[in-house]
Structures are given as structure tokens and as C-alpha cells.
PDB file of N, CA and C in Angstrom:
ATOM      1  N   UNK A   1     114.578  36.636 104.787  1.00  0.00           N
ATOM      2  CA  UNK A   1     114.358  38.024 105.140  1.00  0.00           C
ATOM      3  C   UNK A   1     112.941  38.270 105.675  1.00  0.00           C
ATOM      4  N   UNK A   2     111.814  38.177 105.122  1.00  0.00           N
ATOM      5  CA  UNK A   2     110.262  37.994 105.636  1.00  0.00           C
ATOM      6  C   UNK A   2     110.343  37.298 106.912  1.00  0.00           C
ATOM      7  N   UNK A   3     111.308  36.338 107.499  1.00  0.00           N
ATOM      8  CA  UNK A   3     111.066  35.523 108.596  1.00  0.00           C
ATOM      9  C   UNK A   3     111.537  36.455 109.138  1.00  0.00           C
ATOM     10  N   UNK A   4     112.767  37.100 109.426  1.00  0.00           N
ATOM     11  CA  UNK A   4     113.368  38.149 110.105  1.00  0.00           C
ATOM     12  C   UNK A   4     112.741  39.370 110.520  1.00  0.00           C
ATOM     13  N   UNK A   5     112.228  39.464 109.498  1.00  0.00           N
ATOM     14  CA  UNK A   5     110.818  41.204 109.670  1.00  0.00           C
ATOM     15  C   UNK A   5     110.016  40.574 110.479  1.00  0.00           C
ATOM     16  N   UNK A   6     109.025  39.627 110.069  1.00  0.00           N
ATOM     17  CA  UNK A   6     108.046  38.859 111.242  1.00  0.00           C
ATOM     18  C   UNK A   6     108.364  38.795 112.328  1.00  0.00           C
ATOM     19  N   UNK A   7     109.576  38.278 112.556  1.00  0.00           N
ATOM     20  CA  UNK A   7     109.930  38.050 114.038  1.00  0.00           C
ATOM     21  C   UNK A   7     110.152  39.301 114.513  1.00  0.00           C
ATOM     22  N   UNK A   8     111.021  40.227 114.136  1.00  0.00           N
ATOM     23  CA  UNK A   8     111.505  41.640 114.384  1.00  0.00           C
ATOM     24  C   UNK A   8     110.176  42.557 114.858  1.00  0.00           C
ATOM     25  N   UNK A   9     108.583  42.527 114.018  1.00  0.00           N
ATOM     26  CA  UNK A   9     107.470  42.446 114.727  1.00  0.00           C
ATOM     27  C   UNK A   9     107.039  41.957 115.657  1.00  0.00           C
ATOM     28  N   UNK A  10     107.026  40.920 115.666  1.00  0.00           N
ATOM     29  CA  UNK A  10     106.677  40.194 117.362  1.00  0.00           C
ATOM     30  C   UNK A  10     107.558  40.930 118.396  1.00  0.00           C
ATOM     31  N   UNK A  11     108.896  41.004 118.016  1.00  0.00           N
ATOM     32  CA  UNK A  11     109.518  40.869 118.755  1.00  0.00           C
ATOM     33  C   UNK A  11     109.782  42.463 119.733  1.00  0.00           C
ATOM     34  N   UNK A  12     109.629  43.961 118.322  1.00  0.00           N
ATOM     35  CA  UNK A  12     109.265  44.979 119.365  1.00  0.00           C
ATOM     36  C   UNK A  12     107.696  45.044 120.158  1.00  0.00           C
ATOM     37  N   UNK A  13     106.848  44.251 120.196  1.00  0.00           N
ATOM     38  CA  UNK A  13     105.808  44.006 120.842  1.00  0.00           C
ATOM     39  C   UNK A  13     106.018  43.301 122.160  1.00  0.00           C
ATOM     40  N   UNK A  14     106.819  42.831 121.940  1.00  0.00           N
ATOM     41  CA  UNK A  14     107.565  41.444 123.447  1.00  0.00           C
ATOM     42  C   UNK A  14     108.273  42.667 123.946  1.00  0.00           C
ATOM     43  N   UNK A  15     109.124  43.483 123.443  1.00  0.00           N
ATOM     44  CA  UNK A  15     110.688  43.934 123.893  1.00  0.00           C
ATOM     45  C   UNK A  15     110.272  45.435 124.788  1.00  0.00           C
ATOM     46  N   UNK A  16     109.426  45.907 124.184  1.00  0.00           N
ATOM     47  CA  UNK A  16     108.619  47.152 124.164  1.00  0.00           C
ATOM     48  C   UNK A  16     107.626  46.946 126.142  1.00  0.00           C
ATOM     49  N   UNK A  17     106.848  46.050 125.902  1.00  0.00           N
ATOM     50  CA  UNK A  17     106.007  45.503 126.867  1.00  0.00           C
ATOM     51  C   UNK A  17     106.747  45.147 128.005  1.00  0.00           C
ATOM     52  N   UNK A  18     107.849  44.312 128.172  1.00  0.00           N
ATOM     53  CA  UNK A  18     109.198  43.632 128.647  1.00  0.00           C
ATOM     54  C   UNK A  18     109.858  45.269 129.664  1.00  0.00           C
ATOM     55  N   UNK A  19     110.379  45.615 128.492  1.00  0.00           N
ATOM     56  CA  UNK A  19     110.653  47.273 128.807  1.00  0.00           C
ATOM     57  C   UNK A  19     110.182  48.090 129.919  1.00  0.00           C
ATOM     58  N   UNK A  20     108.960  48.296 129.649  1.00  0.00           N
ATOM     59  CA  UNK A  20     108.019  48.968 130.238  1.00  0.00           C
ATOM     60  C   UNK A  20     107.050  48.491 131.813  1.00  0.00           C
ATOM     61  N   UNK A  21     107.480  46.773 131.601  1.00  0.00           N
ATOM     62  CA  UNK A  21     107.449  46.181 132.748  1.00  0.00           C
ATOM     63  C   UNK A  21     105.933  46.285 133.178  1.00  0.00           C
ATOM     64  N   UNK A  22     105.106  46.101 132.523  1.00  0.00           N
ATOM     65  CA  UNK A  22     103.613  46.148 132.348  1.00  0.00           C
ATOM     66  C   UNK A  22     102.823  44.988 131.623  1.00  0.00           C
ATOM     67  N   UNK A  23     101.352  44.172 132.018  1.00  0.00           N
ATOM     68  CA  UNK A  23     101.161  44.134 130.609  1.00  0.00           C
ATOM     69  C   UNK A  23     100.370  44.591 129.624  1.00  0.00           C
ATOM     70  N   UNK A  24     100.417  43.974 128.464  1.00  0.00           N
ATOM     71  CA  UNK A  24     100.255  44.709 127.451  1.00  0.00           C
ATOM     72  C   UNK A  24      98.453  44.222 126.644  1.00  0.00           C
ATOM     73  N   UNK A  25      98.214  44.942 126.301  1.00  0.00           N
ATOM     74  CA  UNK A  25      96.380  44.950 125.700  1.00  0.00           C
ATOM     75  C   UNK A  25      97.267  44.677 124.370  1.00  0.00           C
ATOM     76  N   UNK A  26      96.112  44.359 123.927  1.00  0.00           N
ATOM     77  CA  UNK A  26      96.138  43.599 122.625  1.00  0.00           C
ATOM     78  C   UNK A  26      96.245  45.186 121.137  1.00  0.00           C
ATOM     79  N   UNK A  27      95.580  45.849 122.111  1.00  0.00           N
ATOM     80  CA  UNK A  27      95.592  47.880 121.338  1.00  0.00           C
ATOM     81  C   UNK A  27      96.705  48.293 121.204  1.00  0.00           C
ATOM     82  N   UNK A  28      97.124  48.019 122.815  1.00  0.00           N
ATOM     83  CA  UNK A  28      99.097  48.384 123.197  1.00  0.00           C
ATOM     84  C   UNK A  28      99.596  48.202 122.258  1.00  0.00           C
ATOM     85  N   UNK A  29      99.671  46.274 121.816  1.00  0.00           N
ATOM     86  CA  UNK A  29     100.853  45.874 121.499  1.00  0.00           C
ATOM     87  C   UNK A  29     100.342  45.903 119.608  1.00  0.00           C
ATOM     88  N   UNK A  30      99.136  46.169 118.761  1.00  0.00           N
ATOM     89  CA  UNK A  30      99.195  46.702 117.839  1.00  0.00           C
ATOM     90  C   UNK A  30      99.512  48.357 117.370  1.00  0.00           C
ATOM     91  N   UNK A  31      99.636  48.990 118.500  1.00  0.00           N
ATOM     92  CA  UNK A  31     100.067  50.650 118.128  1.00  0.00           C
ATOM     93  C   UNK A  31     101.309  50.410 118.074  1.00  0.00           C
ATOM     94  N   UNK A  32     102.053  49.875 118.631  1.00  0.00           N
ATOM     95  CA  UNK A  32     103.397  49.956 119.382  1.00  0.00           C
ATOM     96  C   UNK A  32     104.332  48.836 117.797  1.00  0.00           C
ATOM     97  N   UNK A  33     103.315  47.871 117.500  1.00  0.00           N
ATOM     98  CA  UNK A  33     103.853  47.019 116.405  1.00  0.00           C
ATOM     99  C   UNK A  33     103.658  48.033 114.718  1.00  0.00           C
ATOM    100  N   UNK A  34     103.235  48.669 114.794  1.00  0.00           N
ATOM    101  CA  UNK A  34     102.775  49.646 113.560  1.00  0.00           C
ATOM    102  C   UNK A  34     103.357  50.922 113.624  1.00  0.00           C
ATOM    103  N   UNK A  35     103.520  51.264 114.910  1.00  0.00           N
ATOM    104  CA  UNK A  35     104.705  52.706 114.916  1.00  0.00           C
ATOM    105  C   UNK A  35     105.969  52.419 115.209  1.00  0.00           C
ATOM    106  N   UNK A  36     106.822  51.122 115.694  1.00  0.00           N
ATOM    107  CA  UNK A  36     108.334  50.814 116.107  1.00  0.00           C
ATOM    108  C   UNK A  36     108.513  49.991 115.245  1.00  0.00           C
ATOM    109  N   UNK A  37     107.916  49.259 114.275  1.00  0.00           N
ATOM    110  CA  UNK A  37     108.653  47.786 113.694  1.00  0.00           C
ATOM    111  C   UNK A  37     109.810  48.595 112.841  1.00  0.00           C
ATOM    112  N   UNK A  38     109.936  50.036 111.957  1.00  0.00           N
ATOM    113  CA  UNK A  38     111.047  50.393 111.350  1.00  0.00           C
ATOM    114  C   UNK A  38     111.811  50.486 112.468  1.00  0.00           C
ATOM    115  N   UNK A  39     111.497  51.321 113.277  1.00  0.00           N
ATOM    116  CA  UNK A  39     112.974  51.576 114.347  1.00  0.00           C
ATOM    117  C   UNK A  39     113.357  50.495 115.209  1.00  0.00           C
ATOM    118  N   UNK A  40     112.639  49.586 115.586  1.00  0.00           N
ATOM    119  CA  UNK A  40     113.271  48.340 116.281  1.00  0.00           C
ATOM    120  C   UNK A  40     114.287  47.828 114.984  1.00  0.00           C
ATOM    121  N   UNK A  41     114.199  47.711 113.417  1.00  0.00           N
ATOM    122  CA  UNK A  41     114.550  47.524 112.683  1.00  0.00           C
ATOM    123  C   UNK A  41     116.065  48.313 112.327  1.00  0.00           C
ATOM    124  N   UNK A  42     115.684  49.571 112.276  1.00  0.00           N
ATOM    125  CA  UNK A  42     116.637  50.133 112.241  1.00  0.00           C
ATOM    126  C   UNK A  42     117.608  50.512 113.240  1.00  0.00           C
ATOM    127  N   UNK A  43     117.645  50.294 114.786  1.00  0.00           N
ATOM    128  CA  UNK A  43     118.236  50.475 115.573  1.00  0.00           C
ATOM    129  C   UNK A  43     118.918  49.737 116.280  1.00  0.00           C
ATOM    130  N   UNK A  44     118.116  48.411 116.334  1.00  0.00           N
ATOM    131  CA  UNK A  44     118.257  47.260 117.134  1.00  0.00           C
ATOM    132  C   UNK A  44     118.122  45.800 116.148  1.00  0.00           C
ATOM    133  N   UNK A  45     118.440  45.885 114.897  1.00  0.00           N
ATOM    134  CA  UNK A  45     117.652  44.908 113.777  1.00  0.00           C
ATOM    135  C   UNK A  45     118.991  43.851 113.806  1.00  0.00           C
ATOM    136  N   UNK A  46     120.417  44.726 114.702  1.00  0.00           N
ATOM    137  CA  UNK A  46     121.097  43.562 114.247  1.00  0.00           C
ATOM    138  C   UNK A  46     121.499  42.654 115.193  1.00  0.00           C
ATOM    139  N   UNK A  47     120.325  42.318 117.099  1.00  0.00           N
ATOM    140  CA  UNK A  47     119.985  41.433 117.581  1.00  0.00           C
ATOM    141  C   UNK A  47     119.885  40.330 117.614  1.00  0.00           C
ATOM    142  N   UNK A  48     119.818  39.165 118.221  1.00  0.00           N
ATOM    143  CA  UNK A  48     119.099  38.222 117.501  1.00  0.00           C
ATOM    144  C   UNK A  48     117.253  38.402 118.010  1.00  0.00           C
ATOM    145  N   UNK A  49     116.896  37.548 117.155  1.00  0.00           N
ATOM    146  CA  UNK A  49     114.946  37.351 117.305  1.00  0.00           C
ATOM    147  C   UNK A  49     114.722  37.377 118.824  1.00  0.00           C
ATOM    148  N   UNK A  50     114.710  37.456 119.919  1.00  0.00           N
ATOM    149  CA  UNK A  50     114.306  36.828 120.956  1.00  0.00           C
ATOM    150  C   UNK A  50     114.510  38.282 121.983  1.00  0.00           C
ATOM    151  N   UNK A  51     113.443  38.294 122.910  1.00  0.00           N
ATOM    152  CA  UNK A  51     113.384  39.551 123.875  1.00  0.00           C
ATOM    153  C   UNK A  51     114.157  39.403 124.938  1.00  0.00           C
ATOM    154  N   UNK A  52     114.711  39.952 125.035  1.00  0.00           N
ATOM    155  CA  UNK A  52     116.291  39.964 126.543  1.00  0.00           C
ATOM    156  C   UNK A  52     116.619  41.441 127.031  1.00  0.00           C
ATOM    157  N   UNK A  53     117.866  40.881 127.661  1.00  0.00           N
ATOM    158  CA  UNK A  53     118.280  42.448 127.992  1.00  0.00           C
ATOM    159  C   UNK A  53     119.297  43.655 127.188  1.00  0.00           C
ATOM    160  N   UNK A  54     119.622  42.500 126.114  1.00  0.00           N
ATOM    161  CA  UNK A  54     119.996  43.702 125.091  1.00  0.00           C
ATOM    162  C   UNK A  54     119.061  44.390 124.383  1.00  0.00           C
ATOM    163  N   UNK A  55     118.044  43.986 123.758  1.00  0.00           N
ATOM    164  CA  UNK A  55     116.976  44.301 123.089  1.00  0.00           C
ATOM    165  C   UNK A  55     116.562  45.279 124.065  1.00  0.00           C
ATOM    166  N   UNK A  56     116.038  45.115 124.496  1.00  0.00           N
ATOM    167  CA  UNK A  56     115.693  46.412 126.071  1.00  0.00           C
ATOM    168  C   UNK A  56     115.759  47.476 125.984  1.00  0.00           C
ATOM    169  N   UNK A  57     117.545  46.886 126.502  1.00  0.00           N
ATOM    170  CA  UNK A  57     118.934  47.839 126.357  1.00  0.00           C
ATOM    171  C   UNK A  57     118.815  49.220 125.184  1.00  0.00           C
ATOM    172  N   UNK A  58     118.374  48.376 123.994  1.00  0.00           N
ATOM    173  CA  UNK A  58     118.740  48.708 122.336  1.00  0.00           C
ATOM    174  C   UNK A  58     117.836  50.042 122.275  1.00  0.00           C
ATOM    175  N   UNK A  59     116.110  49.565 122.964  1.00  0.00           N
ATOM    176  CA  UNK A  59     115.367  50.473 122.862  1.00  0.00           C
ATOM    177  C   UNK A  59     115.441  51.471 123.440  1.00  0.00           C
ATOM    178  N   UNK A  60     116.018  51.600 124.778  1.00  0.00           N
ATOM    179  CA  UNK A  60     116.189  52.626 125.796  1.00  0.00           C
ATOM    180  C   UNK A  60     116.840  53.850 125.088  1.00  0.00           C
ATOM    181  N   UNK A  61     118.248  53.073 124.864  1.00  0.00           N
ATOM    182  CA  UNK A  61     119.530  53.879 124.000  1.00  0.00           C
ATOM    183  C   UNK A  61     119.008  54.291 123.160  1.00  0.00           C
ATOM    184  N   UNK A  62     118.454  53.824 122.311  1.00  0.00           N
ATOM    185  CA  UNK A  62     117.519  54.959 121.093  1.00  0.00           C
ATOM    186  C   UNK A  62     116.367  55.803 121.342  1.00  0.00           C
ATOM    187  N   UNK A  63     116.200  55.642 122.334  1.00  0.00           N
ATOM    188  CA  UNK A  63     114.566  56.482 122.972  1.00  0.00           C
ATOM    189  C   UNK A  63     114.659  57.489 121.812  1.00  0.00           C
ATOM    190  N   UNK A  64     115.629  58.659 121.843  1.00  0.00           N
ATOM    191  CA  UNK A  64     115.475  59.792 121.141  1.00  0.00           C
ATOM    192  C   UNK A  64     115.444  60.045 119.800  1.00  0.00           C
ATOM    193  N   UNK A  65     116.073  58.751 119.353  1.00  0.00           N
ATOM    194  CA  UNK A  65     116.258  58.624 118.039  1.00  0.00           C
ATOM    195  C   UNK A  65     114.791  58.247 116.964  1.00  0.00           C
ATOM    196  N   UNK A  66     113.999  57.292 118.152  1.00  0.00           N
ATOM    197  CA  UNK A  66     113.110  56.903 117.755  1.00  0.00           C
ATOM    198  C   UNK A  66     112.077  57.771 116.622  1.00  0.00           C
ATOM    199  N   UNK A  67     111.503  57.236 115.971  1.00  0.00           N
ATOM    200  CA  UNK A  67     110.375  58.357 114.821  1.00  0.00           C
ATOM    201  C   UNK A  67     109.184  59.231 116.097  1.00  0.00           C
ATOM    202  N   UNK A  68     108.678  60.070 115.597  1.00  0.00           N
ATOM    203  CA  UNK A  68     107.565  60.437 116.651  1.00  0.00           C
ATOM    204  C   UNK A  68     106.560  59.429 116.976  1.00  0.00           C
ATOM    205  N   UNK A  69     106.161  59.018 115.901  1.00  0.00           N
ATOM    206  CA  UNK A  69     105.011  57.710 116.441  1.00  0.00           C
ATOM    207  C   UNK A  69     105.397  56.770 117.012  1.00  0.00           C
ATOM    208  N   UNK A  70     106.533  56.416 116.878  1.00  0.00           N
ATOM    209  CA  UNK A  70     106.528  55.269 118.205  1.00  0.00           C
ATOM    210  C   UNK A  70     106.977  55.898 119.093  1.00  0.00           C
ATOM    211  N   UNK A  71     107.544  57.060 119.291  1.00  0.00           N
ATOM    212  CA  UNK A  71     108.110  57.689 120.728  1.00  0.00           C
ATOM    213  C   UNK A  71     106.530  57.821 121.108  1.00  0.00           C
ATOM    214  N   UNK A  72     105.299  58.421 120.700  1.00  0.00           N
ATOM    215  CA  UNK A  72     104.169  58.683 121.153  1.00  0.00           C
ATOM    216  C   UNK A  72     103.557  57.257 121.698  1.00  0.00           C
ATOM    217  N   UNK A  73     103.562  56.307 120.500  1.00  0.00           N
ATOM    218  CA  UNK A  73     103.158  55.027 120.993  1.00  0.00           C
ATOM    219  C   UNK A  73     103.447  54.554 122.708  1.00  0.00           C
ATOM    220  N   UNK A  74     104.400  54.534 122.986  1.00  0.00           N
ATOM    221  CA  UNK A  74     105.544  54.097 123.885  1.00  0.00           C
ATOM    222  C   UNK A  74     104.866  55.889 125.056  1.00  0.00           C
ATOM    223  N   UNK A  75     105.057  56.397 124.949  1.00  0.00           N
ATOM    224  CA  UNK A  75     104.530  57.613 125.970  1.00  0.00           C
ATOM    225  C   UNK A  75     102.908  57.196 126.419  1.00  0.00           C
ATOM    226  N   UNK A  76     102.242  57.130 125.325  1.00  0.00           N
ATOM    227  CA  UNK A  76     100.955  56.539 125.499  1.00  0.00           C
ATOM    228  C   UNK A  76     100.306  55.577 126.109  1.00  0.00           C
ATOM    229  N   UNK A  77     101.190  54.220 125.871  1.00  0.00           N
ATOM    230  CA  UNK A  77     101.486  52.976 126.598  1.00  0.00           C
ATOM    231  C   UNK A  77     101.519  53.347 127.911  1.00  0.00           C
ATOM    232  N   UNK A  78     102.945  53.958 128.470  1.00  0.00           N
ATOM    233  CA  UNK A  78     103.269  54.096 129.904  1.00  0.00           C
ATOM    234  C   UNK A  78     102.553  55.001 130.738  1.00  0.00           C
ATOM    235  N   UNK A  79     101.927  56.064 130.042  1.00  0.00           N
ATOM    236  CA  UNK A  79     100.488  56.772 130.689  1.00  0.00           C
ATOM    237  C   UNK A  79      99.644  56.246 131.173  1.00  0.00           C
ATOM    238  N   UNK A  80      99.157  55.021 129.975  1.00  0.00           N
ATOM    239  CA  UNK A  80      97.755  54.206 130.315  1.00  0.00           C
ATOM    240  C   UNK A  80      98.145  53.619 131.594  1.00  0.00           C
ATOM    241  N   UNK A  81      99.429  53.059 131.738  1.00  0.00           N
ATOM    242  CA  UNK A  81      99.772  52.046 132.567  1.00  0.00           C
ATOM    243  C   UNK A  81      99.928  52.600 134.267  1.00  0.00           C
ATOM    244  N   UNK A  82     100.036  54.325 134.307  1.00  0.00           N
ATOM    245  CA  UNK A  82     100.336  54.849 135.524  1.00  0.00           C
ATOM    246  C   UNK A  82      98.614  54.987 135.954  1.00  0.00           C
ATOM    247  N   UNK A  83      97.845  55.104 135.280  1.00  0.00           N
ATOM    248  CA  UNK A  83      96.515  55.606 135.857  1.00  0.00           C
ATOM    249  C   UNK A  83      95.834  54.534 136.662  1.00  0.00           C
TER     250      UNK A  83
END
């Protein structure tokens, strides 16, 4: 189970970045790992480990569902990235 959470961390940091089609600062991908690891968990947790196009997929489809902090995380991200 700990291996699964770990990876499930890495892995909305990969999936998130991937997503967004940018890359990612090292700031990015700790806001984004500290406000999504429940909801990548809870939305998309029953994946396997590895960033693709379901995982993607998983995050898109939940956009709304997401908690506020990672919906902000993820808004924040793609701001930095338009300027």
C-alpha cells in the first residue's frame, strides 16, 4: 500500500504536467503533489502507476470534482505557463 501512495505521488506530478503539456518547475510539481495526491487517489487511484492517456483522461473528467486546492494548483500552473 505505501508503494502504491508513492507512486500515485509521482505519478499526479507526471500526469498533471503531461496534461497540461508544459514543463514543470520543481514549485509546480510540489504544489500540484500536496494539493492532488488525495484526488488523483480518489478519482483515478484505480489506474495502474504509470502516466498515459487514461490517467490524463481520469484528471480532465474530474476537473470539477477536484478539492479547491488542487483545482487552484492546476489553474495556477497553467497561468504561469501562458505568460
Amino acid at each position: 500500500m505505501p508503494i502504491r501512495f508513492l507512486t500515485s505521488v509521482a505519478l499526479v506530478a507526471a500526469s498533471t504536467a503531461t496534461a497540461f503539456a508544459a514543463p514543470m518547475s520543481a514549485d509546480d510539481k510540489a504544489a500540484l503533489q500536496q494539493q492532488c495526491t488525495g484526488d488523483f487517489t480518489t478519482f483515478c487511484g484505480d489506474l495502474p502507476p504509470e502516466d498515459g492517456p487514461e490517467t490524463q483522461a481520469c484528471f480532465e473528467k474530474n476537473m470539477s470534482k477536484l478539492s479547491p486546492g488542487c483545482q487552484a494548483a492546476i489553474q495556477s500552473f497553467k497561468q504561469g505557463k501562458k505568460g
